[in-house]
N, C-alpha and C. Protein backbone atom coordinates (compact mmCIF):
# COMPACT_ATOMS: atom_id res chain seq x y z
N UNK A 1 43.56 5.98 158.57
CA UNK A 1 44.11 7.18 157.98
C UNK A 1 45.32 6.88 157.11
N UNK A 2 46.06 5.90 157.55
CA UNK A 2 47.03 5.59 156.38
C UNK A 2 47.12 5.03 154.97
N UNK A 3 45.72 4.76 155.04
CA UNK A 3 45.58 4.85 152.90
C UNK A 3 44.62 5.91 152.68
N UNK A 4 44.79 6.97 153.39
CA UNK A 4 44.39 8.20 152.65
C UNK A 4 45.43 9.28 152.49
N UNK A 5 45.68 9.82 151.52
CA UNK A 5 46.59 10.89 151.20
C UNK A 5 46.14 12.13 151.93
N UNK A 6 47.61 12.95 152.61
CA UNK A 6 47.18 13.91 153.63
C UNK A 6 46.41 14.82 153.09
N UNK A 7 46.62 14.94 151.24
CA UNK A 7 45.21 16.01 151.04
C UNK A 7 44.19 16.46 151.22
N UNK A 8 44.10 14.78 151.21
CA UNK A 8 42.39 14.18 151.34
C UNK A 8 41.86 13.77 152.72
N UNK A 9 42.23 14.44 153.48
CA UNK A 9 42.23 14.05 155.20
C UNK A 9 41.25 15.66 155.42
N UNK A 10 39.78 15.46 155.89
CA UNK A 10 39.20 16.46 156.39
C UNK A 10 40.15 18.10 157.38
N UNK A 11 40.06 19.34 157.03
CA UNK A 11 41.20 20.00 158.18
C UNK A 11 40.57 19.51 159.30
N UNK A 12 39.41 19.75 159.94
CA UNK A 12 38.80 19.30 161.18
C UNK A 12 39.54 18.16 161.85
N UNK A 13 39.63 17.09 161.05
CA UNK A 13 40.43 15.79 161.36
C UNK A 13 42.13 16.34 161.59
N UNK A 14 42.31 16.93 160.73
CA UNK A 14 44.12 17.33 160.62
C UNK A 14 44.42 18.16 162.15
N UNK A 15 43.23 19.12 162.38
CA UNK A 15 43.22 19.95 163.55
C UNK A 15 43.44 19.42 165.16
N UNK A 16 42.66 17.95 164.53
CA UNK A 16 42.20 17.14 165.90
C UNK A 16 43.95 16.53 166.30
N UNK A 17 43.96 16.03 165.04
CA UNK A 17 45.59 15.16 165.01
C UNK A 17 46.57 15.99 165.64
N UNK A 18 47.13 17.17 165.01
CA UNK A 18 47.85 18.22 165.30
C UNK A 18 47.74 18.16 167.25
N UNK A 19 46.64 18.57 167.37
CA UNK A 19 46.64 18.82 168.91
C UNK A 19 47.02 17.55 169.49
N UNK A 20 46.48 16.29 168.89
CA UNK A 20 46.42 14.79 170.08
C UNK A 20 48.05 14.82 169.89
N UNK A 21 48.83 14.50 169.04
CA UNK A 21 50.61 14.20 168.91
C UNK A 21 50.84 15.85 169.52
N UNK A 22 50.61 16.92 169.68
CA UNK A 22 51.36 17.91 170.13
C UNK A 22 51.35 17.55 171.75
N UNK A 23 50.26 17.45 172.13
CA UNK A 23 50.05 16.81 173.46
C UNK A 23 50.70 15.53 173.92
N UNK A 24 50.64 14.67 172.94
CA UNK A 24 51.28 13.44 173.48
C UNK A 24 53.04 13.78 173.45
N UNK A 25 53.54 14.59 173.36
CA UNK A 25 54.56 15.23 172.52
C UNK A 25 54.71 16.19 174.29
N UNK A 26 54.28 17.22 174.29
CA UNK A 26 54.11 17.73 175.65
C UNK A 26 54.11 16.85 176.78
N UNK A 27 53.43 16.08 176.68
CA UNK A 27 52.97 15.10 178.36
C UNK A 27 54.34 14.53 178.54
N UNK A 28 54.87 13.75 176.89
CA UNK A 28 56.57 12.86 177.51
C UNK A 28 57.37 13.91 177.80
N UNK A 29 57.28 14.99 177.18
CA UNK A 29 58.59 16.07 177.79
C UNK A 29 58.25 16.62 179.29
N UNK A 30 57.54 16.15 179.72
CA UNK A 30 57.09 16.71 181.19
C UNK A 30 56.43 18.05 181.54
N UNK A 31 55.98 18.43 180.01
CA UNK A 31 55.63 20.02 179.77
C UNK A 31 54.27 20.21 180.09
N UNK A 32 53.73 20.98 180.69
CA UNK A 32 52.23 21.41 180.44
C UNK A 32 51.76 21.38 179.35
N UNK A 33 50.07 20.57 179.20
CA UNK A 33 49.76 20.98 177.69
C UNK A 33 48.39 21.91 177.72
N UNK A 34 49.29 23.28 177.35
CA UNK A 34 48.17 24.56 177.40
C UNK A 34 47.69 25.15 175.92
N UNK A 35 47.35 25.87 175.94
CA UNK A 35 47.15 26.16 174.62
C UNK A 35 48.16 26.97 173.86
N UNK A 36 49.25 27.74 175.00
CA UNK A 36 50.46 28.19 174.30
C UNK A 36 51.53 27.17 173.88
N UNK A 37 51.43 26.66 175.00
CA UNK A 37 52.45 25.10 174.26
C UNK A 37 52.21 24.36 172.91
N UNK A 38 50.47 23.89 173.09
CA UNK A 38 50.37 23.37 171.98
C UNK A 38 50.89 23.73 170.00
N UNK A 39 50.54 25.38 170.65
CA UNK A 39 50.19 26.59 169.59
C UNK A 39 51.80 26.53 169.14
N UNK A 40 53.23 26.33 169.76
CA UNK A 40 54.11 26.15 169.85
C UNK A 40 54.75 25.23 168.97
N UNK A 41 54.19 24.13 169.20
CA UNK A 41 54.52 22.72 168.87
C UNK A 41 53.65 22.42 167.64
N UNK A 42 52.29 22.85 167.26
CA UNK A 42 52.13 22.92 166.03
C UNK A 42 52.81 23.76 164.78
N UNK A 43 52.44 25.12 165.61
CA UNK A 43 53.33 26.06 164.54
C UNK A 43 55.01 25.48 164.02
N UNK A 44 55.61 24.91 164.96
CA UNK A 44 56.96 24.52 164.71
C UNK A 44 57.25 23.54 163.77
N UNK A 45 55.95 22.48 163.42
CA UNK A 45 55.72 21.53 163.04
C UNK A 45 55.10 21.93 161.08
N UNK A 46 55.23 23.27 161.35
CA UNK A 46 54.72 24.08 160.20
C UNK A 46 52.72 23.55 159.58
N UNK A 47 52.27 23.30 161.18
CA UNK A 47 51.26 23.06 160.87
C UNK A 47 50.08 24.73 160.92
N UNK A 48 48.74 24.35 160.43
CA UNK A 48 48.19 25.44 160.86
C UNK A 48 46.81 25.75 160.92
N UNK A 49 46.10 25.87 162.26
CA UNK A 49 44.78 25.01 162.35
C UNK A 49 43.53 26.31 163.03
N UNK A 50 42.40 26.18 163.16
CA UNK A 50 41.67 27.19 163.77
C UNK A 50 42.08 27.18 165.11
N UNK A 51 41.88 28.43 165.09
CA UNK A 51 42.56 28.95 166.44
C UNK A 51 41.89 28.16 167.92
N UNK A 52 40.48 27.73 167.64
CA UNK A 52 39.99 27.50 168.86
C UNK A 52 39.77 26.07 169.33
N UNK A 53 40.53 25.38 168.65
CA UNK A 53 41.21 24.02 168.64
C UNK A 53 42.01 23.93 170.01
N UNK A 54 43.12 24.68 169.74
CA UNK A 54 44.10 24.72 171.31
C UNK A 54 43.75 24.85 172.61
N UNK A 55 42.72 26.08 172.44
CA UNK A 55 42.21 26.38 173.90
C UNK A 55 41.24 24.91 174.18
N UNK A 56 40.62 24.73 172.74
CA UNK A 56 39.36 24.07 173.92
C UNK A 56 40.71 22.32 174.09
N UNK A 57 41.44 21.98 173.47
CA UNK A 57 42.01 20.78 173.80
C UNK A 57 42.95 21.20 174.99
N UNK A 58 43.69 21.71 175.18
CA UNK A 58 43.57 22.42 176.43
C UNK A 58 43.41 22.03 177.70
N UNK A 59 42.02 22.62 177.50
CA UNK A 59 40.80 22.69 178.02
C UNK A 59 40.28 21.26 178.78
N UNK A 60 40.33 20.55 178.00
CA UNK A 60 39.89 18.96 177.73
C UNK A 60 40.85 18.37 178.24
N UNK A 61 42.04 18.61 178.44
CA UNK A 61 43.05 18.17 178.89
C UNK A 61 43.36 18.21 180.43
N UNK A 62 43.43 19.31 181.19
CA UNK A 62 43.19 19.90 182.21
C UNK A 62 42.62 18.73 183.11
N UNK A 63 43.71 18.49 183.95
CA UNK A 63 43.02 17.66 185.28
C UNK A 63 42.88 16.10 185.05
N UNK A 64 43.12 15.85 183.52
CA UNK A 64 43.13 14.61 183.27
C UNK A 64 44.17 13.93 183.68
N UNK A 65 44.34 12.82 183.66
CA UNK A 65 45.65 11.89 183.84
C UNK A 65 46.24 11.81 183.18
N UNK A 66 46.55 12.02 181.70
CA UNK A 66 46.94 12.04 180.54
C UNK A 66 48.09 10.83 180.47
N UNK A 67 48.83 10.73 181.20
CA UNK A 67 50.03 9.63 181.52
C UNK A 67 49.63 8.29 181.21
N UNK A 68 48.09 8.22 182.22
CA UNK A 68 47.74 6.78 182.29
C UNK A 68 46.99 6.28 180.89
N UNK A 69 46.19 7.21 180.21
CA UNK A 69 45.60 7.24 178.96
C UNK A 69 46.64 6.57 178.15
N UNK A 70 47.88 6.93 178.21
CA UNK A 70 49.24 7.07 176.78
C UNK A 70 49.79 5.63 177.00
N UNK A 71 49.36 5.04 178.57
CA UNK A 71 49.97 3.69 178.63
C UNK A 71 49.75 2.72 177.74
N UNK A 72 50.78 1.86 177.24
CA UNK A 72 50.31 1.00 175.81
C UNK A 72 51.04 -0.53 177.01
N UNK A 73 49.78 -1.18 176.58
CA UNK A 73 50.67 -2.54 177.42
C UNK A 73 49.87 -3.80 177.34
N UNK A 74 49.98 -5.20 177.33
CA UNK A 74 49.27 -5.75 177.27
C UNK A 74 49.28 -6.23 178.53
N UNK A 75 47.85 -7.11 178.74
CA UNK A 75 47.40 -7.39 179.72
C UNK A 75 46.96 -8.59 179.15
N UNK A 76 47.61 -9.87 180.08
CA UNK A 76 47.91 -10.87 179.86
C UNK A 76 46.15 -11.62 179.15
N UNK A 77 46.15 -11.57 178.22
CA UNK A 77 44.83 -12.61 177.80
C UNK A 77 43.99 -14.04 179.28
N UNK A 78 42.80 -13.95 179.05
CA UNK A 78 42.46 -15.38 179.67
C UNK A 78 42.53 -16.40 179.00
N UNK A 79 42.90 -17.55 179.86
CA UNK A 79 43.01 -18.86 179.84
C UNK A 79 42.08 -19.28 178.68
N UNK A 80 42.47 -20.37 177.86
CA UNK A 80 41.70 -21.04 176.76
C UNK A 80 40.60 -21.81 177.47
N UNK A 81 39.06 -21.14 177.36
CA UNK A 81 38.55 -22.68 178.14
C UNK A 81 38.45 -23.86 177.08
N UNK A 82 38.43 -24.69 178.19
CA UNK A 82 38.50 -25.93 177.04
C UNK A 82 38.60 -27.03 177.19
């Protein structure tokens, strides 16, 4: 996505984005990510997407682990055989 100009970025795609960083955005603040939160954190962001984006990510969200997903870490490579 970074050698495409945000013009030229599908909304569907922009919609998807909006919700994944509003959420990842929610989960570090320790906030619930509902569909009023999200709706929150986009609008603030002066973004602006179909409405039924929030509920169903949401939705999708719900019950997940979301924490363990966001973990970035490496894990030590195997040994060179050789």
């Amino acid at each position: 996505m970074a050698e495409v100009p945000a013009a030229e970025v599908p909304q569907a795609e922009k919609d998807e984005l909006f919700c994944a960083y509003a959420a990842m955005i929610l989960q570090d603040s320790e906030l619930e990510i509902s569909e009023a939160n999200l709706n929150t954190l986009i609008k603030a962001a002066g973004g602006s997407i179909d409405a039924f984006f929030p509920t169903l990510f949401a939705k999708m969200c719900q019950g997940k682990d979301i924490e363990s997903m966001l973990k970035f870490g490496g894990g030590g490579g195997g040994g060179g055989g050789g």
